[in-house]
C-alpha atoms as a PDB file:
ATOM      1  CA  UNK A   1     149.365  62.000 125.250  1.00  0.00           C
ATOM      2  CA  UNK A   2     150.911  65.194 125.319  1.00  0.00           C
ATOM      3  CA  UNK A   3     152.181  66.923 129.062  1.00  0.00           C
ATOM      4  CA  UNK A   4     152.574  70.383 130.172  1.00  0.00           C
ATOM      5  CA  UNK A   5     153.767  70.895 133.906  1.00  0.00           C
ATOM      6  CA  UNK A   6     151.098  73.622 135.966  1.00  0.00           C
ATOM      7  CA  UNK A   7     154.383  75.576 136.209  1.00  0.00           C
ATOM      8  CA  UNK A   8     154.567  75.302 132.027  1.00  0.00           C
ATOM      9  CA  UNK A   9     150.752  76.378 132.079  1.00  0.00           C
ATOM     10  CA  UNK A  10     151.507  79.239 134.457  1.00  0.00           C
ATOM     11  CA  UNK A  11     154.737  80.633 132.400  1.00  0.00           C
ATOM     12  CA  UNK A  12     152.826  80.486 129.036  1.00  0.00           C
ATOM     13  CA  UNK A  13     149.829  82.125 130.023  1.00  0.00           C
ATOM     14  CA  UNK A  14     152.380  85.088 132.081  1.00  0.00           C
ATOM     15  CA  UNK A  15     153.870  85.436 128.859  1.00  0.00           C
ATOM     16  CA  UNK A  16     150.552  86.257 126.997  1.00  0.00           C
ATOM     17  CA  UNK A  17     150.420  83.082 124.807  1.00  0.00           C
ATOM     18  CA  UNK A  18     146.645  82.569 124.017  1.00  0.00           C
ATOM     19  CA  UNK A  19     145.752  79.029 125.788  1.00  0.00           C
ATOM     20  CA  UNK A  20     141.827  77.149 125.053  1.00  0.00           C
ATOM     21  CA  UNK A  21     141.868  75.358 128.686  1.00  0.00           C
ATOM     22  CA  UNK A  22     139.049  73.004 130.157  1.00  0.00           C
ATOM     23  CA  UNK A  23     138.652  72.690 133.704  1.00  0.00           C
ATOM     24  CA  UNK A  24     136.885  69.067 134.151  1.00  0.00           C
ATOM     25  CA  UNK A  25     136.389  69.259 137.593  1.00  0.00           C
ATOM     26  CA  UNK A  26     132.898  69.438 139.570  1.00  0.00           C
ATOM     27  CA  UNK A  27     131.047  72.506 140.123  1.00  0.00           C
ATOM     28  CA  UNK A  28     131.901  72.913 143.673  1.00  0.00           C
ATOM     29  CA  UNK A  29     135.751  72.473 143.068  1.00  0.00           C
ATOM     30  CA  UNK A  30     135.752  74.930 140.654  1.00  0.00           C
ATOM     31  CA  UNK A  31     134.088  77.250 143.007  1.00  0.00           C
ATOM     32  CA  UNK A  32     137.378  77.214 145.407  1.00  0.00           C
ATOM     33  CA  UNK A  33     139.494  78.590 142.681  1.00  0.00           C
ATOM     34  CA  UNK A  34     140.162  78.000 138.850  1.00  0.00           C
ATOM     35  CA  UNK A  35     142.524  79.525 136.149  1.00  0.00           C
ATOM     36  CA  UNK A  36     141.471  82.643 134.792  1.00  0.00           C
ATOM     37  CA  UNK A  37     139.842  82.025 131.570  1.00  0.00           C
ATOM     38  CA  UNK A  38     139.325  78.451 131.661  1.00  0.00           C
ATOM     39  CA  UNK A  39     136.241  76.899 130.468  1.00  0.00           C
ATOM     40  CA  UNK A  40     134.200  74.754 132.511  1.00  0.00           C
ATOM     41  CA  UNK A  41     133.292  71.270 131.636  1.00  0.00           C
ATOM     42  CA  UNK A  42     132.751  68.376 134.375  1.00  0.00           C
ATOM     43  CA  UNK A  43     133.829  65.220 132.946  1.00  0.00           C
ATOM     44  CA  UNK A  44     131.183  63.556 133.366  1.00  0.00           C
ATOM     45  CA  UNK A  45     129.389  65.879 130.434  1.00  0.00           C
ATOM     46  CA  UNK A  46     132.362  66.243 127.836  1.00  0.00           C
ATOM     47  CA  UNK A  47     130.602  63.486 125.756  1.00  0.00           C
ATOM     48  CA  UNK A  48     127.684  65.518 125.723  1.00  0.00           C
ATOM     49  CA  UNK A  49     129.327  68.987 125.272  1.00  0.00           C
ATOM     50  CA  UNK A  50     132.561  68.212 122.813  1.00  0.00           C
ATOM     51  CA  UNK A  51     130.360  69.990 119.874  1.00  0.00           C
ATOM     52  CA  UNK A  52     131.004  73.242 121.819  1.00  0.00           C
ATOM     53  CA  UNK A  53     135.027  72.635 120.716  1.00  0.00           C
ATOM     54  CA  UNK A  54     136.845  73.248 117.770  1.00  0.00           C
ATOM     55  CA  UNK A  55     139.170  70.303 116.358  1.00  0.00           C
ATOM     56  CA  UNK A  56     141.385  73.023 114.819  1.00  0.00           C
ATOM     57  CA  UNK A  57     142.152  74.444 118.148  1.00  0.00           C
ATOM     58  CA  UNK A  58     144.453  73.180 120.956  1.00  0.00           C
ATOM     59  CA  UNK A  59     143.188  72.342 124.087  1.00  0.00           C
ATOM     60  CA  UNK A  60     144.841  72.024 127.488  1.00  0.00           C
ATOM     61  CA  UNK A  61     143.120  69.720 129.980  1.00  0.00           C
ATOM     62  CA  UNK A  62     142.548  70.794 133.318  1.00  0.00           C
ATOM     63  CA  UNK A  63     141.781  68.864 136.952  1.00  0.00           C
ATOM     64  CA  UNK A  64     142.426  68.323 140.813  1.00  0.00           C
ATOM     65  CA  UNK A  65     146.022  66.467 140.231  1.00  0.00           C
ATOM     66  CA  UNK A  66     145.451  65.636 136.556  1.00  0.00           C
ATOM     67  CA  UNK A  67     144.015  62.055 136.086  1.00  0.00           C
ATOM     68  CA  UNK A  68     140.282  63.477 135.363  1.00  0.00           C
ATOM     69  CA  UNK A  69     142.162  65.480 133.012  1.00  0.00           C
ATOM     70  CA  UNK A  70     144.168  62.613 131.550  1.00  0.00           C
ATOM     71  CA  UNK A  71     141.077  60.519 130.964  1.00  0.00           C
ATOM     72  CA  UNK A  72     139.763  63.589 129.638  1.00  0.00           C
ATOM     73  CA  UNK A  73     142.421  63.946 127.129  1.00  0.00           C
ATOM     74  CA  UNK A  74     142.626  60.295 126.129  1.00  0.00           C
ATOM     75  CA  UNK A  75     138.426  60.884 125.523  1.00  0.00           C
ATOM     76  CA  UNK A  76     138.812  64.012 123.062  1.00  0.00           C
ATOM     77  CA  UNK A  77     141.754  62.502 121.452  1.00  0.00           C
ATOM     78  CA  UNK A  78     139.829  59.802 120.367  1.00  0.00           C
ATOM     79  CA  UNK A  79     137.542  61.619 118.916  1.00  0.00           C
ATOM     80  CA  UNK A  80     139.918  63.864 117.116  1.00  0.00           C
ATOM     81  CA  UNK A  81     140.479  66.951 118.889  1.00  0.00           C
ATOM     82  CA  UNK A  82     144.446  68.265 119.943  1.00  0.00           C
ATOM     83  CA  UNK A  83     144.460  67.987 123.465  1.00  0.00           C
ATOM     84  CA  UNK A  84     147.099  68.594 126.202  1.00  0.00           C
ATOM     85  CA  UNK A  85     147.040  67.515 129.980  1.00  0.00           C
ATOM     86  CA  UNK A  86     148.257  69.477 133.090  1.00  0.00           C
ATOM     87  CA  UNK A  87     150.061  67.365 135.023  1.00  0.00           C
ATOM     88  CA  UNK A  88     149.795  67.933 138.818  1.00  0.00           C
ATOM     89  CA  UNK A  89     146.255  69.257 138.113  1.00  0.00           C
ATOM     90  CA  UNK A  90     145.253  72.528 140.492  1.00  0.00           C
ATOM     91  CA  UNK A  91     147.054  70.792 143.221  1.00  0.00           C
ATOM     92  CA  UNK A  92     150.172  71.713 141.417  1.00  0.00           C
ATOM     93  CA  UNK A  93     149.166  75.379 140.493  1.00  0.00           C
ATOM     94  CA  UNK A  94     150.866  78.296 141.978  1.00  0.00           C
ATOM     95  CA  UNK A  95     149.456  81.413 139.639  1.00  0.00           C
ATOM     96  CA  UNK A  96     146.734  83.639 139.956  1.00  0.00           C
ATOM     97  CA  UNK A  97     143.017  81.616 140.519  1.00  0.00           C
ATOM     98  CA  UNK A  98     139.588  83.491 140.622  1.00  0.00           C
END
């Protein structure tokens, strides 16, 4: 499984680089903060929502410390789809949040 560091995330998206990323955390942890941008998909319904994705895209995987986010990754890559995972999740994150 591919690995980007939150500081990796952070310097890519400062630098303007145009980033798909999936936050896979609840509802109410997204509501404390969350990457600008990032789309919103509990794990629990990423079966149930993958046909929203694109296979040709990249995706960077998003979570609290980045095992959701891991499993998540592991899930879409077995079904095909180019996935990254943020290590250290948003406990790890030091740029902007909304």
């Amino acid at each position: 499984m591919k690995q980007l560091t939150a500081k990796d995330v952070e310097t890519l998206l400062v630098e303007g680089q145009p980033l798909n990323l999936i936050d896979v955390r609840e509802v109410d942890e997204v509501e404390t903060g969350k990457i600008p941008g990032v789309i919103h998909i509990p794990l629990g319904l990423l079966e149930f929502r993958m046909h929203e994705l694109d296979k040709s895209q990249d995706y960077i995987m998003v979570c609290r410390s980045g095992a959701r986010s891991g499993r998540a990754c592991q899930f879409l890559e077995s079904h095909g789809f180019k996935v990254t995972n943020m290590t250290g999740g948003m406990l790890a994150w030091e740029g902007e949040t909304k």
